[in-house]
Protein backbone atom coordinates (compact mmCIF):
# COMPACT_ATOMS: atom_id res chain seq x y z
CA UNK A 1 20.26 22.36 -25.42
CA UNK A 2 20.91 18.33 -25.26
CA UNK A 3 17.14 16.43 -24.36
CA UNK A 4 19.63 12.77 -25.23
CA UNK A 5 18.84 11.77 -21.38
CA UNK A 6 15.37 12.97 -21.34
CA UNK A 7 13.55 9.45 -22.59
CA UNK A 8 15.97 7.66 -20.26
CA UNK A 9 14.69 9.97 -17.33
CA UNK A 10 11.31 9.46 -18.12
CA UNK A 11 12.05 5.59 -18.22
CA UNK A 12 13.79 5.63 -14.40
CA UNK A 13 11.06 8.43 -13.16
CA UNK A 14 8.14 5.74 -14.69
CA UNK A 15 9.98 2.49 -12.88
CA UNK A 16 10.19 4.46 -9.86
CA UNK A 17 6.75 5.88 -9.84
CA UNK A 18 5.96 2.26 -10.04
CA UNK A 19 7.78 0.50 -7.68
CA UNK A 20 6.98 3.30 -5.02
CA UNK A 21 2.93 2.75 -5.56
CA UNK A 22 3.94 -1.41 -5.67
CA UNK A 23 5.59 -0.80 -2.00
CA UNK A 24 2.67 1.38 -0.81
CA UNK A 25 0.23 -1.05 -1.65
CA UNK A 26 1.87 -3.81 0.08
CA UNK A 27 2.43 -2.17 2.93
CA UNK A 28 -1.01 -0.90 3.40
CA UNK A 29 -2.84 -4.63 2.31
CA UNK A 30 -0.42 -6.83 4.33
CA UNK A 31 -1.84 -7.76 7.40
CA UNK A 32 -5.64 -7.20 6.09
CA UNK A 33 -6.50 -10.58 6.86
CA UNK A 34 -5.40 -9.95 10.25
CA UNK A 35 -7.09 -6.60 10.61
CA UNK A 36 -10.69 -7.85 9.61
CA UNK A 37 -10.14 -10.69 11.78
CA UNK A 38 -9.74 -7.79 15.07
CA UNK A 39 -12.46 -6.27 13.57
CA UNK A 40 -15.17 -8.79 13.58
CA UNK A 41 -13.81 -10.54 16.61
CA UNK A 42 -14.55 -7.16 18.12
CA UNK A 43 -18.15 -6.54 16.57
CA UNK A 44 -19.12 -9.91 17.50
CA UNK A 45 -18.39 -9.70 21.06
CA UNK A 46 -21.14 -9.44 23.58
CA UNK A 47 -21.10 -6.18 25.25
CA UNK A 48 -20.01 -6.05 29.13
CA UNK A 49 -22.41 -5.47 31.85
CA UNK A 50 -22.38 -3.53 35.26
């Protein structure tokens, strides 16, 4: 059995692992600023009346 590519595997598989959590993250954390700004324009709104 040949394990020669093995570490370099590991290496790309690590990298890759990484990048894909990097890209998660900035997709999720993005437009936060934006998102707490709906939020507490919402809570701080007066409620309607009928």
């Amino acid at each position: 059995m040949r394990n020669e590519g093995t570490p370099i595997y590991s290496l790309l598989r690590n990298i890759g692992s990484s990048v894909g959590l990097s890209l998660v993250q900035m997709l999720l954390t993005k437009d936060r600023a934006r998102v707490h700004e709906v939020l507490v324009s919402f809570a701080l709104r007066p409620a309607y009346r009928r």
